[in-house]
Protein backbone atom coordinates (compact mmCIF):
# COMPACT_ATOMS: atom_id res chain seq x y z
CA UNK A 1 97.25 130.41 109.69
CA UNK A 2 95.58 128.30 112.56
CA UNK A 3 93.03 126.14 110.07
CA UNK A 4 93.43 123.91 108.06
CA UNK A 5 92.57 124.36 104.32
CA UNK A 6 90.26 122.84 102.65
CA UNK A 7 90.48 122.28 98.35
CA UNK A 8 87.90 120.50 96.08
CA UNK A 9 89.88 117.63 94.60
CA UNK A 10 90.37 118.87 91.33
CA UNK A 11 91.82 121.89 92.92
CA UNK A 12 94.21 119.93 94.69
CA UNK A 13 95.64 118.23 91.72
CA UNK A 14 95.82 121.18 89.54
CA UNK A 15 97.68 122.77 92.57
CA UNK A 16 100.34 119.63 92.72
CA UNK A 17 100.47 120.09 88.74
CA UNK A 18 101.20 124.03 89.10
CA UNK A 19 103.94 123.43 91.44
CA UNK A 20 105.47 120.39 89.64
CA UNK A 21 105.45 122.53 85.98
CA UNK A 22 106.92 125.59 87.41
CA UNK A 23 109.82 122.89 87.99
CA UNK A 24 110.31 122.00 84.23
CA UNK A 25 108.13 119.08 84.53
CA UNK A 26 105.95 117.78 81.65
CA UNK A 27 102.97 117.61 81.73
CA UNK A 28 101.91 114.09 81.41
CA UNK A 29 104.12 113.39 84.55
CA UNK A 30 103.25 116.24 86.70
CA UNK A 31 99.69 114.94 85.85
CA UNK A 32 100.67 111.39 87.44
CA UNK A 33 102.45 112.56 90.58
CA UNK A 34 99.44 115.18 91.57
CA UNK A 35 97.07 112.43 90.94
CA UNK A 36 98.62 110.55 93.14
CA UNK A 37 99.80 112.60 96.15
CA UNK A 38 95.99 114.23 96.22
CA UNK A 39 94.89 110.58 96.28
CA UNK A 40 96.89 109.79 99.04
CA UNK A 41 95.73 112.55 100.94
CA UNK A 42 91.94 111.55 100.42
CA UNK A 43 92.74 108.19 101.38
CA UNK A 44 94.21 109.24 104.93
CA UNK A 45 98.20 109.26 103.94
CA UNK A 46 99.14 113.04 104.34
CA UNK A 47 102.76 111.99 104.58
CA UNK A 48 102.57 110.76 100.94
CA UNK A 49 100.90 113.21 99.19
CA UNK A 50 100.72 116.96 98.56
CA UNK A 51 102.79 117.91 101.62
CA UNK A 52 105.83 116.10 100.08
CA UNK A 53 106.29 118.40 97.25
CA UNK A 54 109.07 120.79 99.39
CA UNK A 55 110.62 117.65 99.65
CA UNK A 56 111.15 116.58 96.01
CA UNK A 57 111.85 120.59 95.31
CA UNK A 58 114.92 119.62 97.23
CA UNK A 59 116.38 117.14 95.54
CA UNK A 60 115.14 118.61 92.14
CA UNK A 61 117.58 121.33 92.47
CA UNK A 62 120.18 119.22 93.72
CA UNK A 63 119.50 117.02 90.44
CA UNK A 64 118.96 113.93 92.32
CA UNK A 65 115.58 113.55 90.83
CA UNK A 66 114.73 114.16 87.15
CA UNK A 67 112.22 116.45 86.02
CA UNK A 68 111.42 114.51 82.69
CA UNK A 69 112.87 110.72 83.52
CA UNK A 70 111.09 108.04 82.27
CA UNK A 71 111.50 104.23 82.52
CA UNK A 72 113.18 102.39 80.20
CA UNK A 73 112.40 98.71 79.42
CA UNK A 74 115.64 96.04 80.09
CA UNK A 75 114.00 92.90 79.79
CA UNK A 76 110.75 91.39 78.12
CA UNK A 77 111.11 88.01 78.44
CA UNK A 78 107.48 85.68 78.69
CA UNK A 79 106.18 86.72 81.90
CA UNK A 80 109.26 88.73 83.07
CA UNK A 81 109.41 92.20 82.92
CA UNK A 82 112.64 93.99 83.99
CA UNK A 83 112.42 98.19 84.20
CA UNK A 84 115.16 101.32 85.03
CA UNK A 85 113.74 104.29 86.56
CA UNK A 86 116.13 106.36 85.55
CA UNK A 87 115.59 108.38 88.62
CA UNK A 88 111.79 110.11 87.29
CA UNK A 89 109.08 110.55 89.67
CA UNK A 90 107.87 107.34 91.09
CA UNK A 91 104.32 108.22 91.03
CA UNK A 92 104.66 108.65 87.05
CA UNK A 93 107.05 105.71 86.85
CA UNK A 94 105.75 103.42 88.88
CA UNK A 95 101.80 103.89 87.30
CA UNK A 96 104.08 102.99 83.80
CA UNK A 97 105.31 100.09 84.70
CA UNK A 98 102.90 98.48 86.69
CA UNK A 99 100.34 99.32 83.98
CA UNK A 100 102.81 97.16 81.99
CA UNK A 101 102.57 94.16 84.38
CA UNK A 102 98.51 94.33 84.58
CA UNK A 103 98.84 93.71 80.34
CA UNK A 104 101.11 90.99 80.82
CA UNK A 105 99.55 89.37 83.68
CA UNK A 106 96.29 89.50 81.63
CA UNK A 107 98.16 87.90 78.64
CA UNK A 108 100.10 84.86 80.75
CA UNK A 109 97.80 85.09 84.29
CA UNK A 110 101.08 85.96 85.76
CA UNK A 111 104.08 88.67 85.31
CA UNK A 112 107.33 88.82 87.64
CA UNK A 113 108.15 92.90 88.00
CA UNK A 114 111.40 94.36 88.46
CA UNK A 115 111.67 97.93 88.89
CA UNK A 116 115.15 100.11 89.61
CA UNK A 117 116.56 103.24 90.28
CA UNK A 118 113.02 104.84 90.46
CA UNK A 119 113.04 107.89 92.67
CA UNK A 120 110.45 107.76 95.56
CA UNK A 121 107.57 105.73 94.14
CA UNK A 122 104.80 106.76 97.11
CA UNK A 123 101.94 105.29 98.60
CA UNK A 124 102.30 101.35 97.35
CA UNK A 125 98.98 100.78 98.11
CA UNK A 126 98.13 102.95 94.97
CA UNK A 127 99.69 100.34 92.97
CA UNK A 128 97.94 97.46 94.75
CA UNK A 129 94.73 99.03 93.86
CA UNK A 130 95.01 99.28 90.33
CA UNK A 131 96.05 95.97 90.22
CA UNK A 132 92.91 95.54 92.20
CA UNK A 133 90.76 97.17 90.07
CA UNK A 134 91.95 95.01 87.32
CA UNK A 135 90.72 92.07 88.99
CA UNK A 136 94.61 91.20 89.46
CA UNK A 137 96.43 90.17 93.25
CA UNK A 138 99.66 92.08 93.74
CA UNK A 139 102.51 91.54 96.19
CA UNK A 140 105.30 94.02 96.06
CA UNK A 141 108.64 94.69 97.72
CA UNK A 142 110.41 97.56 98.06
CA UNK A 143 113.42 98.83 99.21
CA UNK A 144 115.63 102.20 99.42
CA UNK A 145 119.14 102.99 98.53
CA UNK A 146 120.46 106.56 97.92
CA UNK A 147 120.22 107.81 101.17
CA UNK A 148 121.58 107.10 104.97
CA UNK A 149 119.38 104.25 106.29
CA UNK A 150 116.80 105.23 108.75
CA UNK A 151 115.87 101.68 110.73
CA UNK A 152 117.72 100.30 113.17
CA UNK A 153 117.97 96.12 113.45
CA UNK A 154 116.19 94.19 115.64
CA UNK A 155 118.61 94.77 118.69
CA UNK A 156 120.86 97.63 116.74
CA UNK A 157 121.41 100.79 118.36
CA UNK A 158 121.94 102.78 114.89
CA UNK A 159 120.44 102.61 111.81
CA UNK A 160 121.25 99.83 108.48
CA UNK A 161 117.99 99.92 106.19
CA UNK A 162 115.55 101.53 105.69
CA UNK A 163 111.76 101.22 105.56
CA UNK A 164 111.17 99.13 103.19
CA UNK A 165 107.33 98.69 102.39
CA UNK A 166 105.38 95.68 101.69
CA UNK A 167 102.13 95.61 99.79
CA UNK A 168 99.95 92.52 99.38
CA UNK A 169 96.14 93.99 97.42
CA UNK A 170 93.91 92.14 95.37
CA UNK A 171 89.85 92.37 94.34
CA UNK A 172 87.07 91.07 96.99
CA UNK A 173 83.43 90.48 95.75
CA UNK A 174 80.22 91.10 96.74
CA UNK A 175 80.83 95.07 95.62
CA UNK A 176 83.54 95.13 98.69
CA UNK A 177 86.02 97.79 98.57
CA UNK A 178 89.88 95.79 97.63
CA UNK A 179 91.90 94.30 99.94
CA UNK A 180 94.92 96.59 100.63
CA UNK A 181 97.88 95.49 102.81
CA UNK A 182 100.45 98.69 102.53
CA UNK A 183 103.00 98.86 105.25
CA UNK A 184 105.84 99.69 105.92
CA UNK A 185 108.39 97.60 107.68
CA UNK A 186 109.26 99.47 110.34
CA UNK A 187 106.93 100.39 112.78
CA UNK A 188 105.94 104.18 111.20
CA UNK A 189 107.12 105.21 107.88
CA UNK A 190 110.13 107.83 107.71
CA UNK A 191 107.42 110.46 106.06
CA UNK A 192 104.97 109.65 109.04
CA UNK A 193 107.80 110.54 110.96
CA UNK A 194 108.83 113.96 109.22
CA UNK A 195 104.96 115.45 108.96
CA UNK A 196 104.58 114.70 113.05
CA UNK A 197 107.97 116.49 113.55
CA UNK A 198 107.20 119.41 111.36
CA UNK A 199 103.72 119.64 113.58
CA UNK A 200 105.65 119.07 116.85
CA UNK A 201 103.26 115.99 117.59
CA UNK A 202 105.09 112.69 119.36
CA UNK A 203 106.01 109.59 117.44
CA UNK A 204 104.35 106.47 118.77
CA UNK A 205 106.04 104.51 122.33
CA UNK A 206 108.11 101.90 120.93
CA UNK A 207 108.95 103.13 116.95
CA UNK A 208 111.83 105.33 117.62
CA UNK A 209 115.35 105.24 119.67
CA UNK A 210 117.65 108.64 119.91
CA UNK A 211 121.03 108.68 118.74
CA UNK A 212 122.37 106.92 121.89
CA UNK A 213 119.84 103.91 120.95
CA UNK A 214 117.55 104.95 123.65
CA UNK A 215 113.17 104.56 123.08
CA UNK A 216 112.46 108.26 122.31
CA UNK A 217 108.80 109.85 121.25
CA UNK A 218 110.68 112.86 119.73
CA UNK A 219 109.63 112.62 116.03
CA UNK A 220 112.09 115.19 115.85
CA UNK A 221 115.15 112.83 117.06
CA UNK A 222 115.10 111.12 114.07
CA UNK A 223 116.06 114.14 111.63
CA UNK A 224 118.72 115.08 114.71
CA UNK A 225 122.26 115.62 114.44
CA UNK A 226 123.52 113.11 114.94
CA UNK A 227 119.93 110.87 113.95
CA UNK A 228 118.02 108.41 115.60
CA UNK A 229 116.75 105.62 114.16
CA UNK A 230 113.10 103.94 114.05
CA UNK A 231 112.58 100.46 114.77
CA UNK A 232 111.21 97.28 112.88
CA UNK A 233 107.63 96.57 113.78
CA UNK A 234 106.76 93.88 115.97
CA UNK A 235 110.34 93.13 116.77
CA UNK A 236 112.57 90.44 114.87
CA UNK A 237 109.88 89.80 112.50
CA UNK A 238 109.13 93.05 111.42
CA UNK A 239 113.09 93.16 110.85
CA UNK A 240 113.33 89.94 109.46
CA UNK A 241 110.57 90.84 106.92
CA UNK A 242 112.12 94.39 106.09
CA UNK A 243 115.45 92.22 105.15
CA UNK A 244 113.53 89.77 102.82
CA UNK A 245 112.56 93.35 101.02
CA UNK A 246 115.99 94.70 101.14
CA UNK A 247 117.56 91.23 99.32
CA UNK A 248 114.44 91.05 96.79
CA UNK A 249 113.85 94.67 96.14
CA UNK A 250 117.82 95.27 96.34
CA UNK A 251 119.49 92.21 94.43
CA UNK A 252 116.62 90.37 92.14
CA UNK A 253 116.14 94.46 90.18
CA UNK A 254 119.91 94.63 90.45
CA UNK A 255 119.51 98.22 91.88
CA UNK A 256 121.55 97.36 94.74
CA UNK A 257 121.13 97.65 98.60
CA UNK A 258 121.94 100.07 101.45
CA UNK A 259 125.02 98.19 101.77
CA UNK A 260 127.59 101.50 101.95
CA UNK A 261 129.89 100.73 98.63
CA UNK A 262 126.94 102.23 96.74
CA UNK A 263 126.19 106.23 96.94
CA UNK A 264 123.90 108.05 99.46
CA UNK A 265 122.88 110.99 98.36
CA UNK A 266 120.29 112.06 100.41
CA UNK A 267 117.36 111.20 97.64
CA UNK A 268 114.73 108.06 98.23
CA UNK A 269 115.46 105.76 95.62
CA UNK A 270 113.13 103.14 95.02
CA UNK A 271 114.10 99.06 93.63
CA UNK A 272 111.20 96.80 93.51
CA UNK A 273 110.26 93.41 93.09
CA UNK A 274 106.41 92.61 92.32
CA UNK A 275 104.46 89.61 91.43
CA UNK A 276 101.42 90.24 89.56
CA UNK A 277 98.32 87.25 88.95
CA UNK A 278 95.33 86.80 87.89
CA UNK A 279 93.40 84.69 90.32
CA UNK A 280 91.12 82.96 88.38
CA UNK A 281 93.55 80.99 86.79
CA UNK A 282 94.71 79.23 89.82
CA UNK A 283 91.40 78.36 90.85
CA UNK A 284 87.54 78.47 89.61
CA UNK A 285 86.21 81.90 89.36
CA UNK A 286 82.98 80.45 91.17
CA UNK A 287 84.15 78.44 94.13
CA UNK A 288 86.85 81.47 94.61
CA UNK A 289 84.43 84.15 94.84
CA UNK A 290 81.99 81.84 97.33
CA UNK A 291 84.97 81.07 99.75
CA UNK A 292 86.43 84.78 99.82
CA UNK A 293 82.58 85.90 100.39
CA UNK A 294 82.30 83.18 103.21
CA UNK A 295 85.69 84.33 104.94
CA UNK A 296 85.26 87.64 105.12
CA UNK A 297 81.64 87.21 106.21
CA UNK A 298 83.14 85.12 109.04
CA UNK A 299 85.69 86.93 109.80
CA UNK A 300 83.66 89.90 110.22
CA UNK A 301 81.08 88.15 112.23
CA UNK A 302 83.52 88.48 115.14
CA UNK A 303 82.36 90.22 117.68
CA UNK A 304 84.21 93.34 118.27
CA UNK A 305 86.42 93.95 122.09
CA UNK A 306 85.18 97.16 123.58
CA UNK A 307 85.43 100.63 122.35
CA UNK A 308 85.91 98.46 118.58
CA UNK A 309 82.97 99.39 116.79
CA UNK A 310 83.51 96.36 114.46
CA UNK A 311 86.20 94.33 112.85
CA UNK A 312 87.56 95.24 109.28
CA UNK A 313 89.29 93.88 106.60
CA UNK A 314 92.64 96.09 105.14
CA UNK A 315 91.36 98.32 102.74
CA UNK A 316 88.66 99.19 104.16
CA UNK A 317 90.59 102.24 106.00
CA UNK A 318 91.38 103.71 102.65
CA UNK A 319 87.50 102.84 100.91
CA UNK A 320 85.96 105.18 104.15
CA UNK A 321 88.45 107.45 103.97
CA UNK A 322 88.15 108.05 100.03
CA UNK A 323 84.13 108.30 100.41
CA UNK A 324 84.55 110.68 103.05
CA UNK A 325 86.83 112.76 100.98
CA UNK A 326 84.65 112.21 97.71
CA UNK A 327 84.85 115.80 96.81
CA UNK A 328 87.18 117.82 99.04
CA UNK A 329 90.57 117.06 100.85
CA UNK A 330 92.03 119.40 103.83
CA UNK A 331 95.65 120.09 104.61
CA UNK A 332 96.65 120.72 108.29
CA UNK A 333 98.20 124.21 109.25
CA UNK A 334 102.04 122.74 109.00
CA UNK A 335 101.20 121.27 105.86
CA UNK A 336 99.76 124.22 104.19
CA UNK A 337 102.47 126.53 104.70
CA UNK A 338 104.88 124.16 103.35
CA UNK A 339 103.07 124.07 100.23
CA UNK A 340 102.56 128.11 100.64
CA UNK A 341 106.23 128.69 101.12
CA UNK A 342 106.72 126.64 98.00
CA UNK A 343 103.82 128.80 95.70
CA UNK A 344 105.58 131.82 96.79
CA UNK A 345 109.30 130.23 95.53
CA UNK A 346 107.76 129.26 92.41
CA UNK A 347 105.73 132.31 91.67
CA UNK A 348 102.59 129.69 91.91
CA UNK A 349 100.00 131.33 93.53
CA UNK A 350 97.42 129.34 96.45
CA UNK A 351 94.30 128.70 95.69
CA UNK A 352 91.61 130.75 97.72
């Protein structure tokens, strides 16, 4: 097949659902994790949604990930909130636990978030958004540990992290769409780097080196044996912010780092710190609301360079992506028959 496919949404997640059941996972999580990966893919982040699920089939059957794993509560302490993974779906345990923060941020205007040994937990931006759309700001740090590190140092020739996301979203008024900052610290994500691989596509000048720690566009190079490595955006301080996320993510959750006493086995494991706050009790809901209005009116009053149709906020990348996708969501040839090869392992049949 030459086309790409196109599903109504609800077909979509009830496809991610059929796969993820036929897998021996419940319901109520398989729910979560379509939701999410369809979401992804109407918001314009095809290497986080459906066209994972041959990935986490993987480490499924290699018991890396667990089916029915749910997280369990270590510490409820005033505004702290302390969570273990327990290696479940992210998608389903991150949505938990960050639910959790929202209610406690709502109680005490502010809850500090610890969250470990969570397998891959997705598009962060998801979780920015509902803190969003509960009128709550969200900064989040993430890192990764159970698998060989993927991003070299600023100046390295080989890989030691990995690429360790930050998100910064909160609510904008005036009926805007949220402010989402999602982004990863190096300069493309690892999944950004497998879907251009699997559809023989080059990586971007300047994100990757080859194995010998020289700039490659070979998406490919970095799944190589032996691997390259991509690189930290924007030089030493991309790098110096992916190591803030490694120590906070890593250390504060006490899920550890990529440091090599702890295991690596080949599964994206997930440790996050997050601070979640309500807004309006740090300054007056009125004057807050005019001065966000007048920024972003000023901001966007700048005239755009050529060939920029006009400037934007973040967020609002994912808001015309989401409207454009209101009602359908299409998966690229490569991506499809990944998803097809699964159907036919899982006696799940493709819709259409």
């Amino acid at each position: 097949m030459n086309e790409a496919v196109t599903l109504e949404i609800d077909q979509a997640i009830a496809l991610g659902r059929q796969l993820l059941a036929a897998q021996g996972v419940p319901g109520d999580i398989a729910a979560d994790v379509a939701q999410h990966l369809v979401e992804s893919d109407r918001v314009g982040y095809a290497s986080h949604g459906l066209s994972i699920l041959p990935s986490y089939h993987r480490v499924l059957g290699k018991g890396l990930l667990a089916a029915d794993g749910r997280p369990a509560l270590l510490k409820d302490q005033g505004p702290l909130l302390a969570y273990d993974g327990r290696h479940g779906f992210g998608q389903h345990v991150g949505k938990v636990v960050v639910e959790a923060a929202i209610a406690r941020a709502r109680e005490q205007a502010l809850c500090l978030l610890t969250l470990r040994h969570s397998h891959h937990l997705g598009r962060m931006g998801h979780y920015g958004e509902m803190a969003a759309q509960a009128g709550l700001v969200l900064l989040a740090f993430t890192n990764v540990i159970n698998r060989a590190p993927t991003v070299a140092p600023y100046g390295g020739a080989q890989a030691r992290l990995t690429t360790n996301p930050l998100c910064f979203a909160g609510p904008l008024p005036g009926g805007r769409a949220p402010l989402v900052v999602d982004m990863a610290t190096s300069a493309i994500a690892a999944n950004k780097a497998r879907v251009l691989a699997a559809q023989g596509l080059p990586a971007p000048e300047g994100s990757m080196i080859d194995a010998q720690g020289l700039p490659t566009t070979r998406a490919a190079d970095l799944f190589a044996d032996p691997p390259g490595a991509l690189l930290p955006f924007g030089g030493h301080k991309g790098y110096a912010l992916g190591l803030v996320a490694e120590l906070l993510a890593g250390v504060l959750s006490g899920g550890g780092t990529i440091q090599p006493e702890h295991p690596r086995g080949n599964s994206a494991t997930n440790n996050m710190f997050a601070i979640v706050l309500d807004p309006q009790a740090l300054c007056g809901a009125a004057w807050g609301t005019h001065e966000v209005d007048a920024f972003l009116d000023y901001l966007q009053s700048c005239p755009p360079q050529p060939g920029v149709e006009r400037v934007q906020y973040p967020g609002e990348f994912e808001a015309g992506n989401r409207a454009r996708h209101a009602t359908h969501v299409s998966y690229e040839p490569g991506i499809w028959a990944g998803l097809a090869g699964l159907g036919r392992e899982l006696g799940v049949a493709m819709p259409g």
